[in-house]
PDB file of N, CA and C in Angstrom:
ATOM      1  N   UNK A   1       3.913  18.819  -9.194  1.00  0.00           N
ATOM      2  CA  UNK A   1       2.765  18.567  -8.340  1.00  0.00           C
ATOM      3  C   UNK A   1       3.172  17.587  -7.237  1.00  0.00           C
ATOM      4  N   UNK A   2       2.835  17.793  -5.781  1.00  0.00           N
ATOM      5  CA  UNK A   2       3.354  17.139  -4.852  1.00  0.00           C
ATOM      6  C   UNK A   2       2.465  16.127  -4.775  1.00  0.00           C
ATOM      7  N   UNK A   3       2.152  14.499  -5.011  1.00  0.00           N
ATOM      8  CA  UNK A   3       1.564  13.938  -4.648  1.00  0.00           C
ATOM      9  C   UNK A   3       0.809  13.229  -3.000  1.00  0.00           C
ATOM     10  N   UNK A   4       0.311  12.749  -2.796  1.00  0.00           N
ATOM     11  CA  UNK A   4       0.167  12.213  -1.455  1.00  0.00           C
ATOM     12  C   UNK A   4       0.541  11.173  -0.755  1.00  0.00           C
ATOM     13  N   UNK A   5       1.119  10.898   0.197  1.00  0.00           N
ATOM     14  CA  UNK A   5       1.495   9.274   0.425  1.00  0.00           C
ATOM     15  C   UNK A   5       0.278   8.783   0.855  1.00  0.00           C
ATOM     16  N   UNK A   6       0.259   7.603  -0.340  1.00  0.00           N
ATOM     17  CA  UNK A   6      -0.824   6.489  -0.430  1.00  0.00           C
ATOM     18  C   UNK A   6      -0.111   5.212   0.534  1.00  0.00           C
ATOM     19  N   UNK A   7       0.844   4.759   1.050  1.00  0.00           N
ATOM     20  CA  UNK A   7       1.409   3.902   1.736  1.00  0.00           C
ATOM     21  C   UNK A   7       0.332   3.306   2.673  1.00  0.00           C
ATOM     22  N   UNK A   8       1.018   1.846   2.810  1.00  0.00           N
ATOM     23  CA  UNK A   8      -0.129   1.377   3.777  1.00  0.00           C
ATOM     24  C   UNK A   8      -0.154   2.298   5.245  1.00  0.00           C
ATOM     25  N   UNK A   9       0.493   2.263   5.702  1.00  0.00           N
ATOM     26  CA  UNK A   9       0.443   2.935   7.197  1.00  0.00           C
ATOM     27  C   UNK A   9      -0.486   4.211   6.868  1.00  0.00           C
ATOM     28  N   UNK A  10      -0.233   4.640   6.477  1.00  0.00           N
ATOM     29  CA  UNK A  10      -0.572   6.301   6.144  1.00  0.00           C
ATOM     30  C   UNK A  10      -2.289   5.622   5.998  1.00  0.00           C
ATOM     31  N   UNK A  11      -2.457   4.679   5.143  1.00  0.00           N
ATOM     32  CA  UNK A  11      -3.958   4.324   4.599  1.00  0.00           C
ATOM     33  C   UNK A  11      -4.890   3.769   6.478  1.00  0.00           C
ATOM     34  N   UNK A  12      -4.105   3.091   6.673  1.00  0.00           N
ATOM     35  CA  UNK A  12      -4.932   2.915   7.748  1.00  0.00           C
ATOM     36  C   UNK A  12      -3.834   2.678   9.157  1.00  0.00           C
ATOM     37  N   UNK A  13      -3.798   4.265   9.644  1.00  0.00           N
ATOM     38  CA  UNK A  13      -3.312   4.563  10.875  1.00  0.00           C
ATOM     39  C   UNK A  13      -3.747   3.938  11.779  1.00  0.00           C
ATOM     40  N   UNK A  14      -5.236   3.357  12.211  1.00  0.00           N
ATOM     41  CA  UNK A  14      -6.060   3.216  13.316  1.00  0.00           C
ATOM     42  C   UNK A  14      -5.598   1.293  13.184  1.00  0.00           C
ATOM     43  N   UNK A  15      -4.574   0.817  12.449  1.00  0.00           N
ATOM     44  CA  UNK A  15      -4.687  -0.191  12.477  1.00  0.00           C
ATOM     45  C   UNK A  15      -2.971  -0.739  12.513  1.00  0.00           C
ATOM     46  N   UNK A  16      -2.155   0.557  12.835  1.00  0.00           N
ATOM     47  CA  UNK A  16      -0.526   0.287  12.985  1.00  0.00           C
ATOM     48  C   UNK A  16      -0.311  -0.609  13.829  1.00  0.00           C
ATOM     49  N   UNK A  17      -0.661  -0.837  15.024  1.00  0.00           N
ATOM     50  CA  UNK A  17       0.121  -2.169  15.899  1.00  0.00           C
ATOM     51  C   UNK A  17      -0.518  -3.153  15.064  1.00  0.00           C
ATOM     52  N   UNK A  18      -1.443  -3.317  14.394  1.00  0.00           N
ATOM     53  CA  UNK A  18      -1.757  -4.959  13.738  1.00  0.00           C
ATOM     54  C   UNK A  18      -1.023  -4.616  12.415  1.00  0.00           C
ATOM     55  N   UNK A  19      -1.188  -4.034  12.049  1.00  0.00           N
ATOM     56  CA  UNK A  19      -0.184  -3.758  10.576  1.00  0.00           C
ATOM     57  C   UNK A  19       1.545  -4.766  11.191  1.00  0.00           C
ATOM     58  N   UNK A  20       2.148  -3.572  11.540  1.00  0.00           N
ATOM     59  CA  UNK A  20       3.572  -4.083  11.938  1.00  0.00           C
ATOM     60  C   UNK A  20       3.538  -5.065  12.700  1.00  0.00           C
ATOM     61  N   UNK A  21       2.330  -5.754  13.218  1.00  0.00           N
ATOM     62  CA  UNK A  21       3.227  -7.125  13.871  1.00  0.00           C
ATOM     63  C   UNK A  21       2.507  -8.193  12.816  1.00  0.00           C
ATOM     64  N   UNK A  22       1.653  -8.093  11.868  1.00  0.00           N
ATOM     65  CA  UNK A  22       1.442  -8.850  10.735  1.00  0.00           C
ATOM     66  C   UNK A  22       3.066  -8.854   9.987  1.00  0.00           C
ATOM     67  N   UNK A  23       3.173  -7.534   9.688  1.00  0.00           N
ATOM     68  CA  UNK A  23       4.706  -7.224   8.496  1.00  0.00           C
ATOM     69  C   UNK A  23       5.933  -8.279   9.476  1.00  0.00           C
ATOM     70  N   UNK A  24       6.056  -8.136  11.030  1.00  0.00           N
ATOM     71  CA  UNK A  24       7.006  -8.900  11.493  1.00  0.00           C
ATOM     72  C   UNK A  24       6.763 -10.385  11.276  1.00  0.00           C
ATOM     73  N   UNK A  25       5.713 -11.047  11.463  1.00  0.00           N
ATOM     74  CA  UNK A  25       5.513 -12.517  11.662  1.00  0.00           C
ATOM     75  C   UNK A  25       4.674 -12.962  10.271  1.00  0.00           C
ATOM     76  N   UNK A  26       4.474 -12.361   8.839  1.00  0.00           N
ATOM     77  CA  UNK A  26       3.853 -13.055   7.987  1.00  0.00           C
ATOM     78  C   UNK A  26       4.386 -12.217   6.492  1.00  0.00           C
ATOM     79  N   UNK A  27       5.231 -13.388   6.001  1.00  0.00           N
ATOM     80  CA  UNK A  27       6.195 -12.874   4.865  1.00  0.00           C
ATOM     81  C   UNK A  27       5.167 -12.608   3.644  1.00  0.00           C
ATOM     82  N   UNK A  28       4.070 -12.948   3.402  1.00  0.00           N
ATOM     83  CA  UNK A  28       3.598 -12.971   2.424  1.00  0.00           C
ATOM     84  C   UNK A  28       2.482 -11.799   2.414  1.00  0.00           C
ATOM     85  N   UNK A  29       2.245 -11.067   3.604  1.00  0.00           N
ATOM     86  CA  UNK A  29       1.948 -10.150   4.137  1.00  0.00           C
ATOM     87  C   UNK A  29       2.741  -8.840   4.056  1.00  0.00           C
ATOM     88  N   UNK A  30       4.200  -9.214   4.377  1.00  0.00           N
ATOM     89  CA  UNK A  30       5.134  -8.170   4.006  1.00  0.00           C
ATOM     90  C   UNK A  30       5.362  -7.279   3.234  1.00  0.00           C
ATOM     91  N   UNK A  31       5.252  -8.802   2.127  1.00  0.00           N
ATOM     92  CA  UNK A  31       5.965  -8.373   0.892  1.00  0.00           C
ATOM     93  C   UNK A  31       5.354  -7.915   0.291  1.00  0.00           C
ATOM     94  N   UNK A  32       3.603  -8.507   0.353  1.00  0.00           N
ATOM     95  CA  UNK A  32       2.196  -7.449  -0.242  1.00  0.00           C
ATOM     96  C   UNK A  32       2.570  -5.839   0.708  1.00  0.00           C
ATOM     97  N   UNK A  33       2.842  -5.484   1.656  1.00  0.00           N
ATOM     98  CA  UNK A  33       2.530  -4.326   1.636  1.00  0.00           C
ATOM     99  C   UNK A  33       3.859  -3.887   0.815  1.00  0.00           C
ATOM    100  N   UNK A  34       4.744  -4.024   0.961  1.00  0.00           N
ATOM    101  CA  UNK A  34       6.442  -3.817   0.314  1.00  0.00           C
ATOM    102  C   UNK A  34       5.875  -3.145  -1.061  1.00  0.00           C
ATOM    103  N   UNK A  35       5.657  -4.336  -1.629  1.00  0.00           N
ATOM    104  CA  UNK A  35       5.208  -4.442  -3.472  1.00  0.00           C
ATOM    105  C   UNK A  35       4.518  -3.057  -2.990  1.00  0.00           C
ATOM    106  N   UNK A  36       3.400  -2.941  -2.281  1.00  0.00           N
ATOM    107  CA  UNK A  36       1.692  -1.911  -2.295  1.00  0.00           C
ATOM    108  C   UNK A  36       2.827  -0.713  -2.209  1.00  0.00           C
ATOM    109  N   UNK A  37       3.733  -0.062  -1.544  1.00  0.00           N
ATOM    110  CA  UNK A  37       4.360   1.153  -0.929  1.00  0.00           C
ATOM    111  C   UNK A  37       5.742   1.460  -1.943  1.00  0.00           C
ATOM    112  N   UNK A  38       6.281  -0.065  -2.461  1.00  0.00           N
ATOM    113  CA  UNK A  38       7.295   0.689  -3.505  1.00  0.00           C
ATOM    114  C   UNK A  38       6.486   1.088  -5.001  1.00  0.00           C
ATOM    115  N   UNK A  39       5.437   0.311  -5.080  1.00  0.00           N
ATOM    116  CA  UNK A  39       4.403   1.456  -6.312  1.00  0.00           C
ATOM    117  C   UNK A  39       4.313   2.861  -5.865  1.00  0.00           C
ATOM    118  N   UNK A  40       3.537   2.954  -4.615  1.00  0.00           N
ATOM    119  CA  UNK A  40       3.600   4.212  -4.182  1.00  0.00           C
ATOM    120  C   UNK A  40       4.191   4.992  -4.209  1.00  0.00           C
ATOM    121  N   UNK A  41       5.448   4.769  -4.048  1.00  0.00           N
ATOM    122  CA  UNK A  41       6.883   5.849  -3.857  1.00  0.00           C
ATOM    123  C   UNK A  41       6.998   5.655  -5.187  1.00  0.00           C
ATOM    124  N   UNK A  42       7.311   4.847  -5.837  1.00  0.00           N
ATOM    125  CA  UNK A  42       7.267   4.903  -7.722  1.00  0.00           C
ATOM    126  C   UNK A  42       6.280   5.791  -8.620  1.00  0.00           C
ATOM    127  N   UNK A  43       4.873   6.276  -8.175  1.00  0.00           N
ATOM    128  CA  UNK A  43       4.103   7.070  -8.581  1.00  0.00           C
ATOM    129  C   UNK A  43       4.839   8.359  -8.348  1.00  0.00           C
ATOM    130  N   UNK A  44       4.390   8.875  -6.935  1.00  0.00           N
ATOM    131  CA  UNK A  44       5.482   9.865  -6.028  1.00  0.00           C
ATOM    132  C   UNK A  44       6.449  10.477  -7.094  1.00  0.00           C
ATOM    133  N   UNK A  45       7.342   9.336  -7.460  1.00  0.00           N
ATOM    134  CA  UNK A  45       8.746   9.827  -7.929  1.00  0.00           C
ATOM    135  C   UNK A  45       8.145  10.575  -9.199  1.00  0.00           C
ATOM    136  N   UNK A  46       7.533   9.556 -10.037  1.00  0.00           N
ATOM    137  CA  UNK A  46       7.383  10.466 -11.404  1.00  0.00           C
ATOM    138  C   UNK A  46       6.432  11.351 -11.147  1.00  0.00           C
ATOM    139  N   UNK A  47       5.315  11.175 -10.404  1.00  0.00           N
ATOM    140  CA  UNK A  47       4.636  12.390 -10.550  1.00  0.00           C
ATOM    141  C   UNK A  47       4.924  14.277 -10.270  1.00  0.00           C
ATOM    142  N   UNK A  48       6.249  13.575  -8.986  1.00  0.00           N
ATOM    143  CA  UNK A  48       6.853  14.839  -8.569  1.00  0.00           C
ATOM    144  C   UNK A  48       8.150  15.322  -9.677  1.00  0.00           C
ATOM    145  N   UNK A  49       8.789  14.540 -10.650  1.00  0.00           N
ATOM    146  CA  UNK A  49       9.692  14.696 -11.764  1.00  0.00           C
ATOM    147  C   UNK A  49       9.359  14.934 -12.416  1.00  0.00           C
ATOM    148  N   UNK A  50       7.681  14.533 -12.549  1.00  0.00           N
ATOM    149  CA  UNK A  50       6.904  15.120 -14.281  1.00  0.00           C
ATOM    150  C   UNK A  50       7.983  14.465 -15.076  1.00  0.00           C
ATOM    151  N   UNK A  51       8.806  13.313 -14.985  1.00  0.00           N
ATOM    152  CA  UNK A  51       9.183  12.412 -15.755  1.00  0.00           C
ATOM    153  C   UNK A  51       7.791  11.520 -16.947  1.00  0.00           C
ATOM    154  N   UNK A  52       8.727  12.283 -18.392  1.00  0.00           N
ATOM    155  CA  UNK A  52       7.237  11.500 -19.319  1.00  0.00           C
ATOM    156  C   UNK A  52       7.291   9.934 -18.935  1.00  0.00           C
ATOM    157  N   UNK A  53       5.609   9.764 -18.891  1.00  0.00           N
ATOM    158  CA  UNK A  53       4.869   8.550 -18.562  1.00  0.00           C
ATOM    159  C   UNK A  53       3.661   8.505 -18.867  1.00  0.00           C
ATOM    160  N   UNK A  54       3.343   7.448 -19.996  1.00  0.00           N
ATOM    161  CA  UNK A  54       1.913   7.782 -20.882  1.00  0.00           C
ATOM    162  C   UNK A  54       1.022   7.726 -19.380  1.00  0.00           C
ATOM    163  N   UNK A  55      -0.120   8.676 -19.612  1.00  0.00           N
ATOM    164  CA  UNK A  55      -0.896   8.220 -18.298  1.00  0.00           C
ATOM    165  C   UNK A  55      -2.006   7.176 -18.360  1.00  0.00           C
ATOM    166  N   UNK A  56      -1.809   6.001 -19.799  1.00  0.00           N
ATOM    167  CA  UNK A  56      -2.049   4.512 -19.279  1.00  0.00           C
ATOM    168  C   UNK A  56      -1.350   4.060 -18.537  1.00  0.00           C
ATOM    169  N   UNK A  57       0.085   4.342 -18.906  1.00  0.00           N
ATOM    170  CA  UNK A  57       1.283   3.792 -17.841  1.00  0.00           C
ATOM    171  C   UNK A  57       1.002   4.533 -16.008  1.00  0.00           C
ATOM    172  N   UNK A  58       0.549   4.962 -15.779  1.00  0.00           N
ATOM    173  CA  UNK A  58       0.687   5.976 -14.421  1.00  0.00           C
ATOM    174  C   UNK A  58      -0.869   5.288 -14.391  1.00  0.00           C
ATOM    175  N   UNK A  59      -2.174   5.411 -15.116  1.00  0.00           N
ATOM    176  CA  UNK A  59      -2.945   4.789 -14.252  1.00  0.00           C
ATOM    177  C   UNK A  59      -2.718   3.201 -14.334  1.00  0.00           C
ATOM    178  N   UNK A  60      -2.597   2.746 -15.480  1.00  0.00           N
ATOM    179  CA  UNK A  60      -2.174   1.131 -14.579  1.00  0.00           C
ATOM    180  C   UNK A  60      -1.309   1.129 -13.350  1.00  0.00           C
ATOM    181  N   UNK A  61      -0.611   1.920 -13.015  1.00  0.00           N
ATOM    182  CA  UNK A  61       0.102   1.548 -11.734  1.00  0.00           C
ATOM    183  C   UNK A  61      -0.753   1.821 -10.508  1.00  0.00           C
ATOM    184  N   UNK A  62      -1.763   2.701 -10.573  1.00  0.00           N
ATOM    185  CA  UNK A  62      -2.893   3.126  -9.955  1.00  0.00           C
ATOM    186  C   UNK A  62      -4.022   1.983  -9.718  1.00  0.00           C
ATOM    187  N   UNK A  63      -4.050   1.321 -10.283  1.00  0.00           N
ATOM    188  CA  UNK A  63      -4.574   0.254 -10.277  1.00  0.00           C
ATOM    189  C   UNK A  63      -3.859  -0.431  -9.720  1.00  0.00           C
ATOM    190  N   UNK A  64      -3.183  -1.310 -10.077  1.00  0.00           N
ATOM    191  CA  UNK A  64      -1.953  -2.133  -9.032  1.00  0.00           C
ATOM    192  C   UNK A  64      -2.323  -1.868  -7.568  1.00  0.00           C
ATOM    193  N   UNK A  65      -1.788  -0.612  -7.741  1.00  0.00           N
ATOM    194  CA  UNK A  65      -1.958   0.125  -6.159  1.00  0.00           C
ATOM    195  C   UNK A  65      -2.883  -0.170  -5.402  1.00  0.00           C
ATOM    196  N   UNK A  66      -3.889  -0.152  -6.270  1.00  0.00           N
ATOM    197  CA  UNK A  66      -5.669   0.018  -5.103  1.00  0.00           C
ATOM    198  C   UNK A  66      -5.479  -1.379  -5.213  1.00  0.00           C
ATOM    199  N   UNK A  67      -5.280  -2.318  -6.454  1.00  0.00           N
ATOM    200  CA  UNK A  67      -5.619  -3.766  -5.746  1.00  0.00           C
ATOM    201  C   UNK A  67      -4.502  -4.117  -4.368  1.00  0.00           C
ATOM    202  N   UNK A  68      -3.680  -4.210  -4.162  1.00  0.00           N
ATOM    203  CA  UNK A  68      -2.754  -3.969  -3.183  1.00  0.00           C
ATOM    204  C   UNK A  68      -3.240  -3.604  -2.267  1.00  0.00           C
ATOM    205  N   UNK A  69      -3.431  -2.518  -2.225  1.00  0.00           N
ATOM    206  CA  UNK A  69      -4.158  -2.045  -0.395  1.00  0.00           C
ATOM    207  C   UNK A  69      -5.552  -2.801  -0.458  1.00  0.00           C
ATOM    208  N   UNK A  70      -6.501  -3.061  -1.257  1.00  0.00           N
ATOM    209  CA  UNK A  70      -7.721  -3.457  -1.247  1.00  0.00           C
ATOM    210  C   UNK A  70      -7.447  -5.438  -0.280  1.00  0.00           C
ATOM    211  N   UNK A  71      -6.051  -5.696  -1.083  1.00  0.00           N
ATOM    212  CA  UNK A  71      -5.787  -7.352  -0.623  1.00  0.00           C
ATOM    213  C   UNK A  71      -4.860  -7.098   1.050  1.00  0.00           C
ATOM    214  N   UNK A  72      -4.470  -5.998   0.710  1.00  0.00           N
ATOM    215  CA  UNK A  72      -3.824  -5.603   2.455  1.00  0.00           C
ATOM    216  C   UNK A  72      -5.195  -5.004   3.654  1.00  0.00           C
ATOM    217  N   UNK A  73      -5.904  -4.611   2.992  1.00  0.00           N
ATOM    218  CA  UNK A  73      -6.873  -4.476   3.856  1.00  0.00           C
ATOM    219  C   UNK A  73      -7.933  -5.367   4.286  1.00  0.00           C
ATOM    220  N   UNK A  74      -8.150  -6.248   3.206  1.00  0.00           N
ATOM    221  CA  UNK A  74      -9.092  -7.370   3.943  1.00  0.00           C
ATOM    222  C   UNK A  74      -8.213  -8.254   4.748  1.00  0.00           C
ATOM    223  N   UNK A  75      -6.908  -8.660   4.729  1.00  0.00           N
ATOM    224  CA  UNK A  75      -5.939  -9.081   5.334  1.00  0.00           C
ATOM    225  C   UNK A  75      -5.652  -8.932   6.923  1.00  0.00           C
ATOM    226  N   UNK A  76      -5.712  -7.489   6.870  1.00  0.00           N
ATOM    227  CA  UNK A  76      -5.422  -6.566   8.110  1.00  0.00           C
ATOM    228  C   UNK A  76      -6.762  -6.743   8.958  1.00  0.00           C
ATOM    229  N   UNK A  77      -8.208  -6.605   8.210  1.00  0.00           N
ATOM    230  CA  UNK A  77      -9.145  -6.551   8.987  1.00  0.00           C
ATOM    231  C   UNK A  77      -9.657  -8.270   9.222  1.00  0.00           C
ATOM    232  N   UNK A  78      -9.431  -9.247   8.891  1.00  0.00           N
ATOM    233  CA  UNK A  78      -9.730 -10.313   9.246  1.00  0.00           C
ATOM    234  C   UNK A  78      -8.468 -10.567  10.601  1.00  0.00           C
ATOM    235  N   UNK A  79      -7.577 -10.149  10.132  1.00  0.00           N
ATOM    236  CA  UNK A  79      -6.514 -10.316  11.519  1.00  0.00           C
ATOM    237  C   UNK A  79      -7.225  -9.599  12.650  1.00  0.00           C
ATOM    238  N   UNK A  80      -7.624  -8.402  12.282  1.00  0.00           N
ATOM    239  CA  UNK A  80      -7.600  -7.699  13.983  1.00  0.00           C
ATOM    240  C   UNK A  80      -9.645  -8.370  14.331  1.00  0.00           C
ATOM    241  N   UNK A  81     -10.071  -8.811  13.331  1.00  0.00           N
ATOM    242  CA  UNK A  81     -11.384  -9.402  13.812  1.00  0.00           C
ATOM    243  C   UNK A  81     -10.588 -10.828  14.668  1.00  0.00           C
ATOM    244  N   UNK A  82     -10.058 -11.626  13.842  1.00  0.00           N
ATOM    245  CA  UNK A  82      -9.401 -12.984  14.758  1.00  0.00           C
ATOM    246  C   UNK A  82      -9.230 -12.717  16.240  1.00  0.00           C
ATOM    247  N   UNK A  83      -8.190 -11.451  16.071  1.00  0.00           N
ATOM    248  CA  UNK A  83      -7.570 -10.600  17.828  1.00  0.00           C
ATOM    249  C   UNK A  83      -8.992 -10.364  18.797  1.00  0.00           C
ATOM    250  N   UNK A  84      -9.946 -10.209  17.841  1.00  0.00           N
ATOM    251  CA  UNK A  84     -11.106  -9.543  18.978  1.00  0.00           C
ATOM    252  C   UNK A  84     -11.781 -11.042  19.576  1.00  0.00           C
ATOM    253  N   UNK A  85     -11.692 -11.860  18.826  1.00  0.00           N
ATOM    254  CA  UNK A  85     -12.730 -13.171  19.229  1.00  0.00           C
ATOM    255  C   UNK A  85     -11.585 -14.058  20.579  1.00  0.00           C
TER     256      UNK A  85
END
């Protein structure tokens, strides 16, 4: 089964120039999306290997995930509110 890319970019396109110049100038920002996108590609992998993985194990990582983009997105949208004022 081909999964979908959940990655930040992919999650919110309408917000790439504030995305990447957050990822350039704020490490702790980075590395939250980093962590958020190598889960992603880590789902990806097994889901497309059908490598066994109890699916507590596959939805806890699902979880992870959404908290991740959920803490990258209030992140992202308080930045580009700051940019507007």
């Amino acid at each position: 089964m081909l999964s979908e890319h959940h990655d930040i970019s992919h999650e919110f396109p309408e917000w790439r120039v504030m995305l990447d110049s957050l990822r350039a100038t704020d490490q702790k920002f980075d590395a939250l999306v980093a962590k958020h996108d190598y889960i992603d590609d880590e789902i990806r992998r097994l889901e497309e290997s059908q490598l066994p993985i109890s699916d507590t194990e596959i939805e806890k990582m699902k979880f992870q995930r959404a908290a991740l983009k959920d803490q990258s997105y209030q992140l992202l949208r308080a930045a580009v509110e700051a940019a507007k004022s």
